[in-house]
C-alpha atoms as a PDB file:
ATOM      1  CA  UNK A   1       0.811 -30.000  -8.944  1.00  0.00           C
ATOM      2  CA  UNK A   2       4.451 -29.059  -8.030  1.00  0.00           C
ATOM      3  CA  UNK A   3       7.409 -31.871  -8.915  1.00  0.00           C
ATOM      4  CA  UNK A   4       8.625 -33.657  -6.078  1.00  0.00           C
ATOM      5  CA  UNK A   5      11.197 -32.250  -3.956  1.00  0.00           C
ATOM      6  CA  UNK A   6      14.968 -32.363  -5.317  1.00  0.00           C
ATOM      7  CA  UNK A   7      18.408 -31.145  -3.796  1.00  0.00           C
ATOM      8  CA  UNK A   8      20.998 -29.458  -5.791  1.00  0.00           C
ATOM      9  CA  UNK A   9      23.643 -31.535  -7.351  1.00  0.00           C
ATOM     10  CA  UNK A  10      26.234 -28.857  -6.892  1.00  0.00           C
ATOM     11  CA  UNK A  11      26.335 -25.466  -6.044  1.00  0.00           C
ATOM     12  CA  UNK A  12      28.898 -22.515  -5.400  1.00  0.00           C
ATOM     13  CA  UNK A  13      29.574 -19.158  -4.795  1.00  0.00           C
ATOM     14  CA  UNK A  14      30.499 -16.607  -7.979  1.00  0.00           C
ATOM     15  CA  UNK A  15      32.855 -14.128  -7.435  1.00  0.00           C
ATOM     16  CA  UNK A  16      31.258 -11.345  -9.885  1.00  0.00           C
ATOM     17  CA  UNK A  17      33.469  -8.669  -8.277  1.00  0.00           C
ATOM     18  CA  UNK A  18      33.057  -5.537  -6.732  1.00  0.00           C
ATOM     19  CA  UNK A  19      33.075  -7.337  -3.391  1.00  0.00           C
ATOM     20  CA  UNK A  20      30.168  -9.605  -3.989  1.00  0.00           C
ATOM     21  CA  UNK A  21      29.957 -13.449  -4.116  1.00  0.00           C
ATOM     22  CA  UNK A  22      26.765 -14.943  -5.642  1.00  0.00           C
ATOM     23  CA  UNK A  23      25.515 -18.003  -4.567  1.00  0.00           C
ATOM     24  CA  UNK A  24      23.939 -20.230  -7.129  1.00  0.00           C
ATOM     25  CA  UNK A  25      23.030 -23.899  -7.194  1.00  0.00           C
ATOM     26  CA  UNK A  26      21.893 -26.619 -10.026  1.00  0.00           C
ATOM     27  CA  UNK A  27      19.239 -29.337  -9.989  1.00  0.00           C
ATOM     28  CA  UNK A  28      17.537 -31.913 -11.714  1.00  0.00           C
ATOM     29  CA  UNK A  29      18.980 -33.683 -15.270  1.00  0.00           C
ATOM     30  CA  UNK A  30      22.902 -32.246 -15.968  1.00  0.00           C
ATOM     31  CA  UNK A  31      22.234 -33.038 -19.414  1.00  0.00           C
ATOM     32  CA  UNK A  32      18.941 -31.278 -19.597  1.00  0.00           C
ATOM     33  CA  UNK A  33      17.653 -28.123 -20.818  1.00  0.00           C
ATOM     34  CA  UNK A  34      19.085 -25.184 -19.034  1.00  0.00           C
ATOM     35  CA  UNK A  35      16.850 -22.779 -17.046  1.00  0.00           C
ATOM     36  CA  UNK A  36      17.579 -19.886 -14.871  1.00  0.00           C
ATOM     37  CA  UNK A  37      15.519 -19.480 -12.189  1.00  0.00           C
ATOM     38  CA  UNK A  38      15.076 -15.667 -11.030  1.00  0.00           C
ATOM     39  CA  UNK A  39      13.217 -14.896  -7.821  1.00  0.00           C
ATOM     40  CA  UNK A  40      11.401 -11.762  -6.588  1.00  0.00           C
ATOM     41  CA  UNK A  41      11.960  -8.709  -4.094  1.00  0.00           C
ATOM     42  CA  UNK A  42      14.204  -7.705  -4.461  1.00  0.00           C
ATOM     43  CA  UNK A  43      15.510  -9.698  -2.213  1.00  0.00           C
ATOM     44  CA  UNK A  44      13.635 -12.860  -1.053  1.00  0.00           C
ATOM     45  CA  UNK A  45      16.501 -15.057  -2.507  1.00  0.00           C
ATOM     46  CA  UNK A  46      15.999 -18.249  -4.175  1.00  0.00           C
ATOM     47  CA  UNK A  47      14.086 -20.885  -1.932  1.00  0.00           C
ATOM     48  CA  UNK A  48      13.437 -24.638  -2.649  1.00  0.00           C
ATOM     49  CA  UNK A  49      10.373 -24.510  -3.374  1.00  0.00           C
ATOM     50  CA  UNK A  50      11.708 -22.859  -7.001  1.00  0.00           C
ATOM     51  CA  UNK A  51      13.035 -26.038  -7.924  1.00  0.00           C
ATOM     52  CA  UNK A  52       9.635 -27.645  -8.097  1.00  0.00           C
ATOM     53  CA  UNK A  53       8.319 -26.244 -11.358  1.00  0.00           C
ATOM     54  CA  UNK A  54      10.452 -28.454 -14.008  1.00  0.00           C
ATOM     55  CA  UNK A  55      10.521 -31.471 -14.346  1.00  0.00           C
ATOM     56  CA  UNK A  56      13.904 -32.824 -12.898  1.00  0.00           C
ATOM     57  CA  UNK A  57      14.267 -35.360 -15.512  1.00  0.00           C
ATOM     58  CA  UNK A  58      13.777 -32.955 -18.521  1.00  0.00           C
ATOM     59  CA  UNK A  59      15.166 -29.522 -17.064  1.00  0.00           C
ATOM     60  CA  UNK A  60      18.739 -28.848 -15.423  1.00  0.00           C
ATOM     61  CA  UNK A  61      17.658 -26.318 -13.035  1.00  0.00           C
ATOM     62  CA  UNK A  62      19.482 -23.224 -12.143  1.00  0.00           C
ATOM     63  CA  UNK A  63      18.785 -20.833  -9.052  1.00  0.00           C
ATOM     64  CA  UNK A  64      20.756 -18.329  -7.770  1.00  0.00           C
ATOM     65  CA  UNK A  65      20.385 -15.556  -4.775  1.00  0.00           C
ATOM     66  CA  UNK A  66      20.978 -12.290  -6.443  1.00  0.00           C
ATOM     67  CA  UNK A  67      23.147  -9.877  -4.582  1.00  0.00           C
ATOM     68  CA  UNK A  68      22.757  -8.905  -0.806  1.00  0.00           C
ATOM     69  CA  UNK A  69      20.121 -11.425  -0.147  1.00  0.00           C
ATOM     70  CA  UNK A  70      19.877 -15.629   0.419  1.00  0.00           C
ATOM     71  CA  UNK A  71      23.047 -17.231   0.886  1.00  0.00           C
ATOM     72  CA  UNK A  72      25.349 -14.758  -1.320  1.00  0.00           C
ATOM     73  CA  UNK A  73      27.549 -12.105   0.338  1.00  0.00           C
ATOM     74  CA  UNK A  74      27.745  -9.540   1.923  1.00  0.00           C
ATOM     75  CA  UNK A  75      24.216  -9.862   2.959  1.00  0.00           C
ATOM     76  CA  UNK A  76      22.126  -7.007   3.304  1.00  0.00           C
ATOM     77  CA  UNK A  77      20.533  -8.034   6.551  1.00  0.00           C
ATOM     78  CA  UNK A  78      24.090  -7.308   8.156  1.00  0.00           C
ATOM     79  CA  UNK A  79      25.508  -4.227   6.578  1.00  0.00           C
ATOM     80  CA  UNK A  80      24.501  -1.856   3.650  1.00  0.00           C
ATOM     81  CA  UNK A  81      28.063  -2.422   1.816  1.00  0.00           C
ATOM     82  CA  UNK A  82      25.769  -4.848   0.069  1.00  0.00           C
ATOM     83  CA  UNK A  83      24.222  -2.142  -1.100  1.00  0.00           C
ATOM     84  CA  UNK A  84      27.026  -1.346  -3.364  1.00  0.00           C
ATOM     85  CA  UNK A  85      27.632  -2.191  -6.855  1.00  0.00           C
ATOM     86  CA  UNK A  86      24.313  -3.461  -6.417  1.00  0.00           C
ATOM     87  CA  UNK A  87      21.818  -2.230  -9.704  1.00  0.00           C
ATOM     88  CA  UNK A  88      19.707  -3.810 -12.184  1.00  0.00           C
ATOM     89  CA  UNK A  89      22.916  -3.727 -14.579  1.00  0.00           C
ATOM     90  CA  UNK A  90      25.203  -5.518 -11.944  1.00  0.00           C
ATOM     91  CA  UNK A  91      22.505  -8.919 -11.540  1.00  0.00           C
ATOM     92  CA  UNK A  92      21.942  -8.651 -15.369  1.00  0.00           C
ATOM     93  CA  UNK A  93      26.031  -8.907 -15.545  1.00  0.00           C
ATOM     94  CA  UNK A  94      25.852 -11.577 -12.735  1.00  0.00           C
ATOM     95  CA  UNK A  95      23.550 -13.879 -15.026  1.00  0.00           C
ATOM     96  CA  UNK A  96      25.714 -13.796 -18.115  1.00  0.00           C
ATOM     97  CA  UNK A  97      28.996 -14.366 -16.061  1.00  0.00           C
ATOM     98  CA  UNK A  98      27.142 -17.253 -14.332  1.00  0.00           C
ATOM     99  CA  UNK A  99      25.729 -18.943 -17.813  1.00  0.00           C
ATOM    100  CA  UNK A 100      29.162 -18.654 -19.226  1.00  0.00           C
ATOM    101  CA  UNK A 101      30.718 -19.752 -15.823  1.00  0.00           C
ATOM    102  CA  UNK A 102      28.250 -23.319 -16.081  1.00  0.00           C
ATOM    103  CA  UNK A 103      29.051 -23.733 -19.705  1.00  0.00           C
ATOM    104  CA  UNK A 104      25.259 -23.088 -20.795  1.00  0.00           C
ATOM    105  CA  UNK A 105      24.817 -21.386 -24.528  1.00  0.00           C
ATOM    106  CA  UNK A 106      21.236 -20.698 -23.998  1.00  0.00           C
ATOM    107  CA  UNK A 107      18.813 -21.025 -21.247  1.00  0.00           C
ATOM    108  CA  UNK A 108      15.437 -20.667 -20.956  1.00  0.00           C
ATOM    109  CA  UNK A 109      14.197 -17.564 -18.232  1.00  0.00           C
ATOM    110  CA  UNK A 110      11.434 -18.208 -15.220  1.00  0.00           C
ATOM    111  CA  UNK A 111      10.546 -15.703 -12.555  1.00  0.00           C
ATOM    112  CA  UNK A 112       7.972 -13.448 -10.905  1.00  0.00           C
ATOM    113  CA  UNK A 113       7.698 -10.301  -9.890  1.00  0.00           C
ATOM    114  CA  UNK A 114      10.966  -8.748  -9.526  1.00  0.00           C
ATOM    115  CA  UNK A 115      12.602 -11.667 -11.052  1.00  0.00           C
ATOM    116  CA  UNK A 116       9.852 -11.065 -13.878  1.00  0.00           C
ATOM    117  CA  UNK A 117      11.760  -7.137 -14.301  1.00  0.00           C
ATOM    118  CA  UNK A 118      15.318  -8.815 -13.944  1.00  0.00           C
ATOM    119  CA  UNK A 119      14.365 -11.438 -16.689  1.00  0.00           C
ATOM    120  CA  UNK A 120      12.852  -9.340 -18.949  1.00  0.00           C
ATOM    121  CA  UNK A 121      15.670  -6.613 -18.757  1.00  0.00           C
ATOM    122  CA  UNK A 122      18.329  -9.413 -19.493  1.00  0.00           C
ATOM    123  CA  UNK A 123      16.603 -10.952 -22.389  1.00  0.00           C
ATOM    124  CA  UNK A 124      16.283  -7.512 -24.152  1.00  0.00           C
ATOM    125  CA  UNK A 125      20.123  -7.154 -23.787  1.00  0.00           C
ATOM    126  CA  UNK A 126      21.256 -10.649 -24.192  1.00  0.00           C
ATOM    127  CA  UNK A 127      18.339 -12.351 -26.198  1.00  0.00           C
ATOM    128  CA  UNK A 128      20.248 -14.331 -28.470  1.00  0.00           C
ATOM    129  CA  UNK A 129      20.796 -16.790 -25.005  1.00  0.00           C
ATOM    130  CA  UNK A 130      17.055 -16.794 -23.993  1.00  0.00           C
ATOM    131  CA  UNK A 131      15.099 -20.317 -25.393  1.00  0.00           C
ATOM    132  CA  UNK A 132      12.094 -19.570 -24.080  1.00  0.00           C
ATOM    133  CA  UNK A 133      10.629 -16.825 -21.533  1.00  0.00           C
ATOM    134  CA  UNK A 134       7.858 -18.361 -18.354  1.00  0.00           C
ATOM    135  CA  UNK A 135       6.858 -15.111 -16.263  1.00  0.00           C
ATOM    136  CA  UNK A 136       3.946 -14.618 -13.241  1.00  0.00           C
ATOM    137  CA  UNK A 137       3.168 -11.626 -10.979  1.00  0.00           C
ATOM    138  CA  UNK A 138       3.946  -9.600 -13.842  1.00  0.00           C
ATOM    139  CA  UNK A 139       5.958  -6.230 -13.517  1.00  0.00           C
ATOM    140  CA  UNK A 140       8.182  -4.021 -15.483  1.00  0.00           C
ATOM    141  CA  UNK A 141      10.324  -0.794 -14.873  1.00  0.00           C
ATOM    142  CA  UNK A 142       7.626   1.383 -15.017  1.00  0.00           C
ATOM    143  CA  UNK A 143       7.619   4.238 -12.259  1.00  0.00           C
ATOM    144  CA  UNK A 144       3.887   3.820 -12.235  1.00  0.00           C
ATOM    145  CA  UNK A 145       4.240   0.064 -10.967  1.00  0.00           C
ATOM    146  CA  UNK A 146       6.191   1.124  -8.015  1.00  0.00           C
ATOM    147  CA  UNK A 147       4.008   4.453  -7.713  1.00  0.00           C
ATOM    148  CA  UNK A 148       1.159   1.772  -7.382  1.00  0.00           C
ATOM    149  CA  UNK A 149       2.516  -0.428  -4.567  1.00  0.00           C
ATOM    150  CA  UNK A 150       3.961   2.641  -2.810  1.00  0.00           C
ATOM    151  CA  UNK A 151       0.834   5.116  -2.315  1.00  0.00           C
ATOM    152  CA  UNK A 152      -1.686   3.963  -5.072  1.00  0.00           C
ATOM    153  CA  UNK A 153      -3.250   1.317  -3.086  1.00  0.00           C
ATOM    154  CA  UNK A 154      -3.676   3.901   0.115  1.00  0.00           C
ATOM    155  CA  UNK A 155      -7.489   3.611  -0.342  1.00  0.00           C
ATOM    156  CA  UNK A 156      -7.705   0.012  -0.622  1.00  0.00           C
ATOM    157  CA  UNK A 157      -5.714  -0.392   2.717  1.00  0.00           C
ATOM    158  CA  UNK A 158      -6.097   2.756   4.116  1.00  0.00           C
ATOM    159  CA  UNK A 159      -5.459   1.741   8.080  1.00  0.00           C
ATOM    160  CA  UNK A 160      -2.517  -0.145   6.809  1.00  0.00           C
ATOM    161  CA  UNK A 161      -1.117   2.077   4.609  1.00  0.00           C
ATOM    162  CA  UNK A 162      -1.474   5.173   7.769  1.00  0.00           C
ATOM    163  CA  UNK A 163       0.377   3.021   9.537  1.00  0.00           C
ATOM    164  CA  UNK A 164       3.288   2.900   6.448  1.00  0.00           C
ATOM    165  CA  UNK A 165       3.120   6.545   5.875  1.00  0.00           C
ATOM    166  CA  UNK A 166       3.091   6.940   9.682  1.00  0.00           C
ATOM    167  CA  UNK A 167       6.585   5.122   9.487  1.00  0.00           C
ATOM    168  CA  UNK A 168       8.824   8.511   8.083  1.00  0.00           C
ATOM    169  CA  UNK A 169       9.810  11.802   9.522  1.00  0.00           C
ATOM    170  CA  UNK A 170       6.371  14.203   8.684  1.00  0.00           C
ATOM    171  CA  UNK A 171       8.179  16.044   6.166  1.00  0.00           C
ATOM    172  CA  UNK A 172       9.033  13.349   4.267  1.00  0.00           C
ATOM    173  CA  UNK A 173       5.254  11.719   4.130  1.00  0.00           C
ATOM    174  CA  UNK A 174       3.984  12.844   0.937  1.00  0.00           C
ATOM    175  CA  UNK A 175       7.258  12.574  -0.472  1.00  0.00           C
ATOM    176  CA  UNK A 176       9.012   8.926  -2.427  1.00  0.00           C
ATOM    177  CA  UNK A 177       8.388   6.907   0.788  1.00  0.00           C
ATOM    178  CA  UNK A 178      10.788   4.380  -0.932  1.00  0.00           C
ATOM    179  CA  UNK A 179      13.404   6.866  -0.570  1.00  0.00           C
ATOM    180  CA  UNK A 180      12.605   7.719   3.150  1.00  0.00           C
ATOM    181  CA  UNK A 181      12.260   4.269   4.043  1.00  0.00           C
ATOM    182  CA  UNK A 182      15.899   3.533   2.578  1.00  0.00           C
ATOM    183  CA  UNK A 183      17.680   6.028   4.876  1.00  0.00           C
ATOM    184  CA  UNK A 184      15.812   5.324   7.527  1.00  0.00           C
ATOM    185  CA  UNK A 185      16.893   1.226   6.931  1.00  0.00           C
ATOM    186  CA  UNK A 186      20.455   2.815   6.056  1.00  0.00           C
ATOM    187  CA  UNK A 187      21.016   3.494   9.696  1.00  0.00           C
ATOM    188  CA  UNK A 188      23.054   1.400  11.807  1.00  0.00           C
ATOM    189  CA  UNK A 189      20.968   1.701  14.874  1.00  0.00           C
ATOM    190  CA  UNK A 190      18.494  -0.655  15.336  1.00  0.00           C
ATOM    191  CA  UNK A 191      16.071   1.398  16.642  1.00  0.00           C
ATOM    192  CA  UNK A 192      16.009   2.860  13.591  1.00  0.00           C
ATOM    193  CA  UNK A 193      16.162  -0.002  11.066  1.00  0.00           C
ATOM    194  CA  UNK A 194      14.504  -2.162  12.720  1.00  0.00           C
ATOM    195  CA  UNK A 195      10.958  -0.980  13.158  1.00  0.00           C
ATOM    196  CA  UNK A 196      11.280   0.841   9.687  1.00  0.00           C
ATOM    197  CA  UNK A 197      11.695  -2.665   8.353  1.00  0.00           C
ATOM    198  CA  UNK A 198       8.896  -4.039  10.183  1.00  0.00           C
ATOM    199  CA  UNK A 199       6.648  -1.232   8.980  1.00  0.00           C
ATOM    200  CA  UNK A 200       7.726  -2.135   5.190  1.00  0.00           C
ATOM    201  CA  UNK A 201       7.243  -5.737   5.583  1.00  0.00           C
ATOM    202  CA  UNK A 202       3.880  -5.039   6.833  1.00  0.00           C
ATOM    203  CA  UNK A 203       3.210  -2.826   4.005  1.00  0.00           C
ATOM    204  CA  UNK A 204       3.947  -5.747   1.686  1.00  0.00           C
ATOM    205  CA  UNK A 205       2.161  -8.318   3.661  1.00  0.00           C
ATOM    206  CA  UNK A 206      -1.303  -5.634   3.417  1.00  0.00           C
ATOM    207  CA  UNK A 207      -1.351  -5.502  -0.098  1.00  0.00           C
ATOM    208  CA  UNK A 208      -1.554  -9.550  -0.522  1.00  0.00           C
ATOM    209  CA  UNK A 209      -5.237  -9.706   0.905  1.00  0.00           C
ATOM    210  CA  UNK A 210      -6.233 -13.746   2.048  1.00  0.00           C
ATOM    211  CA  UNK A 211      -2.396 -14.447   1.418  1.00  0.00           C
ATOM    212  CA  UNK A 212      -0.941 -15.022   4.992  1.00  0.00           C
ATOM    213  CA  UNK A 213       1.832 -13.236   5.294  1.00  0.00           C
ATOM    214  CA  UNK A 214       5.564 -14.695   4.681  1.00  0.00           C
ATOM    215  CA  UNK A 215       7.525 -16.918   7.675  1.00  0.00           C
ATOM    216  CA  UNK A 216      10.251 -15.142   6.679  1.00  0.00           C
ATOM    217  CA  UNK A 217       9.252 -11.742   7.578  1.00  0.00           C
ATOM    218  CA  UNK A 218       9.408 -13.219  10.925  1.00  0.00           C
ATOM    219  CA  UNK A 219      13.093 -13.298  10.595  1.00  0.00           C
ATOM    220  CA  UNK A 220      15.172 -10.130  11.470  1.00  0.00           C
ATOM    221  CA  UNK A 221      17.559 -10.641   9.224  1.00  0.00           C
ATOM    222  CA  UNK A 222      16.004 -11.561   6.236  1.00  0.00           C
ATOM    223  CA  UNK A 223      13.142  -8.896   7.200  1.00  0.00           C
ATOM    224  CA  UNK A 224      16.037  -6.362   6.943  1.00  0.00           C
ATOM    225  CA  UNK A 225      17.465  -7.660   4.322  1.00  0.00           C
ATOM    226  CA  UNK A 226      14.298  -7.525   2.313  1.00  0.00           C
ATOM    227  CA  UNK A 227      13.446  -3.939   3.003  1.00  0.00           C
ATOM    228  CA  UNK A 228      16.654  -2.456   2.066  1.00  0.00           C
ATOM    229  CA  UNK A 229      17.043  -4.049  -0.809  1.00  0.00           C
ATOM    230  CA  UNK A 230      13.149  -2.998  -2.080  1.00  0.00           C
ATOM    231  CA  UNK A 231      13.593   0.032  -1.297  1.00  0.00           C
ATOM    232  CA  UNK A 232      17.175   0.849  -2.324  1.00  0.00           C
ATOM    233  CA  UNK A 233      15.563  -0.120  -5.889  1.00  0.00           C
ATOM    234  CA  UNK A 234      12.335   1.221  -5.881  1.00  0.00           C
ATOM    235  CA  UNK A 235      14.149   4.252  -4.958  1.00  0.00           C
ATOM    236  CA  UNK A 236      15.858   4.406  -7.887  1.00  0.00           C
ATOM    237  CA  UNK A 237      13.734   3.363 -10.397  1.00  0.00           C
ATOM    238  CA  UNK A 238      15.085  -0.007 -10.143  1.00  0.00           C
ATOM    239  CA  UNK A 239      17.658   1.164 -11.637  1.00  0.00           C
ATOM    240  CA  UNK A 240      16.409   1.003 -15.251  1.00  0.00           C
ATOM    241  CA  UNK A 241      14.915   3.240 -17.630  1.00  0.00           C
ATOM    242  CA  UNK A 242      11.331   3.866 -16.862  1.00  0.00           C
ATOM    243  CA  UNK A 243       9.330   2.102 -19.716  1.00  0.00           C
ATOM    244  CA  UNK A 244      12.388   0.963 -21.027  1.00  0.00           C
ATOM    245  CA  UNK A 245      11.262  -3.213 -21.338  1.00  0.00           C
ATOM    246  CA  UNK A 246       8.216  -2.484 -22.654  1.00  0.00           C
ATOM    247  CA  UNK A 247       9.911  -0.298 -25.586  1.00  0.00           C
ATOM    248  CA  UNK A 248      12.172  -2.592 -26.809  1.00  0.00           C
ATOM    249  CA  UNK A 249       9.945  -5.322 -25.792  1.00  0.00           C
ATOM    250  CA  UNK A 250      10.111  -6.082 -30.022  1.00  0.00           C
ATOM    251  CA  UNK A 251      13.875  -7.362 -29.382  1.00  0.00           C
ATOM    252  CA  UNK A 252      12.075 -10.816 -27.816  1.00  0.00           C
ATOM    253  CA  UNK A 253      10.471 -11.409 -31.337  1.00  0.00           C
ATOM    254  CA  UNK A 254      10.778 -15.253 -31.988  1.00  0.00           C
ATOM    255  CA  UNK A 255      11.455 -16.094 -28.385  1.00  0.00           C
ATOM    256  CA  UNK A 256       8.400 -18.123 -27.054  1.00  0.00           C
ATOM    257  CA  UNK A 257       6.843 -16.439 -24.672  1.00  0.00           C
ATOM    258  CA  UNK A 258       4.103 -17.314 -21.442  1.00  0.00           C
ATOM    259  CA  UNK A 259       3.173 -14.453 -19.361  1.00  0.00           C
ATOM    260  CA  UNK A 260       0.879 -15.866 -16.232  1.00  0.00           C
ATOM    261  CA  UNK A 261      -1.004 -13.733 -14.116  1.00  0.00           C
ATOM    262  CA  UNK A 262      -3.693 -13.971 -11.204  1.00  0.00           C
ATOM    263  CA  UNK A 263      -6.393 -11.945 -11.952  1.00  0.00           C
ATOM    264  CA  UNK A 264      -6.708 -10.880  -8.002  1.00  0.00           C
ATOM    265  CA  UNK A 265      -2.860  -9.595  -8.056  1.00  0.00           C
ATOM    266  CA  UNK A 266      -3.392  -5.774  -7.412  1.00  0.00           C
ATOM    267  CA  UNK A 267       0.000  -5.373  -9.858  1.00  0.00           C
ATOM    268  CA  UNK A 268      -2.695  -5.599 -12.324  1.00  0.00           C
ATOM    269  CA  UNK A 269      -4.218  -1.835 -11.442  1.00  0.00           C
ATOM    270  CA  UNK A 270      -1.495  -0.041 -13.363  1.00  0.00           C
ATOM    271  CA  UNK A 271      -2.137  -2.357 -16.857  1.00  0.00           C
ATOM    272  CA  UNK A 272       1.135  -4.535 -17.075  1.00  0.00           C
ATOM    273  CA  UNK A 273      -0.149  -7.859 -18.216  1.00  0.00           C
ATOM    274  CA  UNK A 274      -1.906  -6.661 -20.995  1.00  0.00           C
ATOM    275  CA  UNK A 275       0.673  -4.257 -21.971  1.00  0.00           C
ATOM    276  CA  UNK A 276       3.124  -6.707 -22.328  1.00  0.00           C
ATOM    277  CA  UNK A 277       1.312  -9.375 -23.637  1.00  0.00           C
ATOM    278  CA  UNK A 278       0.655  -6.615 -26.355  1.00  0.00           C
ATOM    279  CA  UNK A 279       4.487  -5.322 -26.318  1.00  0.00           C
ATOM    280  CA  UNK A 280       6.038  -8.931 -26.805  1.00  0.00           C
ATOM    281  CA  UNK A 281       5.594 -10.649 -30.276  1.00  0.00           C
ATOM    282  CA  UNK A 282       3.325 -13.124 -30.186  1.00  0.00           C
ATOM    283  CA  UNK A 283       3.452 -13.820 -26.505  1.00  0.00           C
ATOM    284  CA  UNK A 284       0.338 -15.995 -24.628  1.00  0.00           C
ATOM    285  CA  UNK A 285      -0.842 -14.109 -21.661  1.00  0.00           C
ATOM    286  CA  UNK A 286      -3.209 -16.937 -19.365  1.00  0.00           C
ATOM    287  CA  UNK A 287      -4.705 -14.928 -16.282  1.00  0.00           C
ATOM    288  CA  UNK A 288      -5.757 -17.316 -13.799  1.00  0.00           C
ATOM    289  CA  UNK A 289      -9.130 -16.966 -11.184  1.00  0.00           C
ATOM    290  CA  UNK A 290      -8.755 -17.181  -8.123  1.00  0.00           C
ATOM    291  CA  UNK A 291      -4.867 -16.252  -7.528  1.00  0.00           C
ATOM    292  CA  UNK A 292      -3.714 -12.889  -6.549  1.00  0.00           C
ATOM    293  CA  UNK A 293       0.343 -12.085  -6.041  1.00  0.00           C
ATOM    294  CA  UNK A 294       1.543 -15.433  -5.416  1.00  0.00           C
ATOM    295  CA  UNK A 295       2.549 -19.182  -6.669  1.00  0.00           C
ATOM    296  CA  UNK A 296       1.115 -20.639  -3.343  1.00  0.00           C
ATOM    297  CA  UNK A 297      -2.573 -21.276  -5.405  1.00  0.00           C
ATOM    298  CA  UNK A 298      -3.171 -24.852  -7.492  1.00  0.00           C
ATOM    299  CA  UNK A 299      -4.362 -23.032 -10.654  1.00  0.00           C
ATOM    300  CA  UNK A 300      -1.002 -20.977 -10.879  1.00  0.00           C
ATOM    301  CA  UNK A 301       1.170 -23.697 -10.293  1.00  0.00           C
ATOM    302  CA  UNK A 302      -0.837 -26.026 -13.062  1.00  0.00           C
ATOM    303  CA  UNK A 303      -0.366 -23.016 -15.311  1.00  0.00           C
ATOM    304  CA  UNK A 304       3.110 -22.153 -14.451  1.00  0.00           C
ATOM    305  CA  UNK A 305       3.755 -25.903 -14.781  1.00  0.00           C
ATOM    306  CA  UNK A 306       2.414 -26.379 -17.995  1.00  0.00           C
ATOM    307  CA  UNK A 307       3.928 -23.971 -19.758  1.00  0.00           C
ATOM    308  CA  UNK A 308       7.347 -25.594 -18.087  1.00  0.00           C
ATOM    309  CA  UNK A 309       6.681 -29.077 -19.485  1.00  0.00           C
ATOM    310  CA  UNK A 310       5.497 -27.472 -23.068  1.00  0.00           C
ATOM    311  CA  UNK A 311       9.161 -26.032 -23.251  1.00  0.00           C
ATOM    312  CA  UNK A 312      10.473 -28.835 -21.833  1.00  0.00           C
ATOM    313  CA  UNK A 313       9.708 -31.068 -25.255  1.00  0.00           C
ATOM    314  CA  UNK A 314      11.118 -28.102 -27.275  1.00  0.00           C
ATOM    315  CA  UNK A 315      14.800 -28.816 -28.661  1.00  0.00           C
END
């Protein structure tokens, strides 16, 4: 069961340059042990819900909206200069700058998904400031992963996924859809963006079977928002070496380590859980029944909680 709910006790916007303010907040005990909270997408932002899985009178919480997305600027949902200076090295920078910017020598790393590739990619570079590492929905840089959630699933969903592929120019249909979806949400006309981003966000929605799918998609801007930013990553290879975290996964030796994962999350297809649990020195991989790619299930929020209040008693 989730901690009540808490407010920030002060918050900001980060000038990390290159045009971009990041906003980032901070919750719970001042004096407590530091945690950075890192959230999917890319792109959802950081939502208040996050706060809820430390306790606030042990942990002093730390969110932020990564770049283009949530309450930092430019936003992608109104114009794709926030699709500059925007890379997996850029939000890795952005975390360091904003530790050092709060005063915090080492915090401990929590995120899913996305945020699970962001936090794993800045603890291999800076993992002399990571305490302790809590990751769910498991996923790493591997082109395979976004292979997977971009065609590899067509015969699971197959009416959903005609109706994805349906969504580019013909020539471009057996191509990287990624990459045709991110011109296609690169164009300024609406009736162009628009229903491409629609078409994406139903994509994503498809592949979360018995998961209703998010509020926010209902939202234009964050809809649009979310789309480009997915897909101006997966395009790229999120910007990071492909295989790359699970290679030097050997540089987290000594850093506790709880990898959480629903046993019905289709991520699962292309082998990441057990490959890292394998990769990272003695790290404790818990797969939990029942839950697929989300948080919103009582069995991953006990285990995600947990593993929080373990760390929590840790110095």
């Amino acid at each position: 069961m989730r901690y009540p709910e808490i407010e920030p006790y002060d918050s900001g916007l980060l000038d990390v340059g290159d045009g971009h303010q990041v906003y980032w907040e901070t919750c719970g005990n001042p004096d407590g042990k530091p945690v950075a909270v890192l959230h999917g997408g890319p792109g959802t932002g950081c939502s208040e819900g996050m706060r809820q899985f430390f306790d606030p009178a042990k942990y002093r919480i730390v969110l932020l909206d990564q770049r283009g997305c949530g309450r930092s600027t430019p936003h992608a949902g109104d114009t794709v200069e926030a699709l500059k200076a925007n890379t997996a090295s850029h939000l890795i920078a952005d975390l360091e700058l904003l530790r050092e910017t709060l005063s915090i020598p080492r915090w401990q790393l929590f995120g899913g998904s996305w945020g699970c590739v962001l936090g794993l990619a800045y603890a291999e570079r800076h993992p002399e400031r990571v305490t302790e590492i809590v990751m769910m929905g498991l996923a790493t840089d591997r082109q395979i992963e976004i292979d997977q959630l971009t065609g590899g699933l067509a015969e699971m969903f197959p009416e959903a996924y005609a109706r994805f592929r349906d969504g580019v120019p013909e020539p471009e249909r057996d191509g990287n859809l990624a990459a045709a979806y991110c011109r296609l949400l690169a164009n300024p006309d609406p009736a162009v963006h628009e229903p491409a981003a629609q078409r994406w966000c139903a994509w994503e929605s498809a592949m979360q079977p018995g998961v209703p799918p998010s509020p926010k998609f209902e939202n234009p801007r964050f809809r649009l928002a979310f789309a480009r930013l997915v897909t101006h990553y997966f395009s790229q290879g999120c910007f990071l070496e492909d295989g790359g975290i699970l290679r030097d996964a050997n540089k987290l030796a000594g850093i506790p380590t709880v990898l959480v994962q629903g046993i019905l999350d289709l991520s699962s297809l292309a082998g990441t859980p057990w490959l890292l649990e394998r990769a990272i020195p003695g790290a404790e991989l818990i797969l939990v029944g029942g839950a697929g790619h989300t948080t919103a299930v009582p069995s991953m929020e006990n285990a995600l909680i947990a593993a929080t209040d373990e760390f929590a008693a840790r110095p």
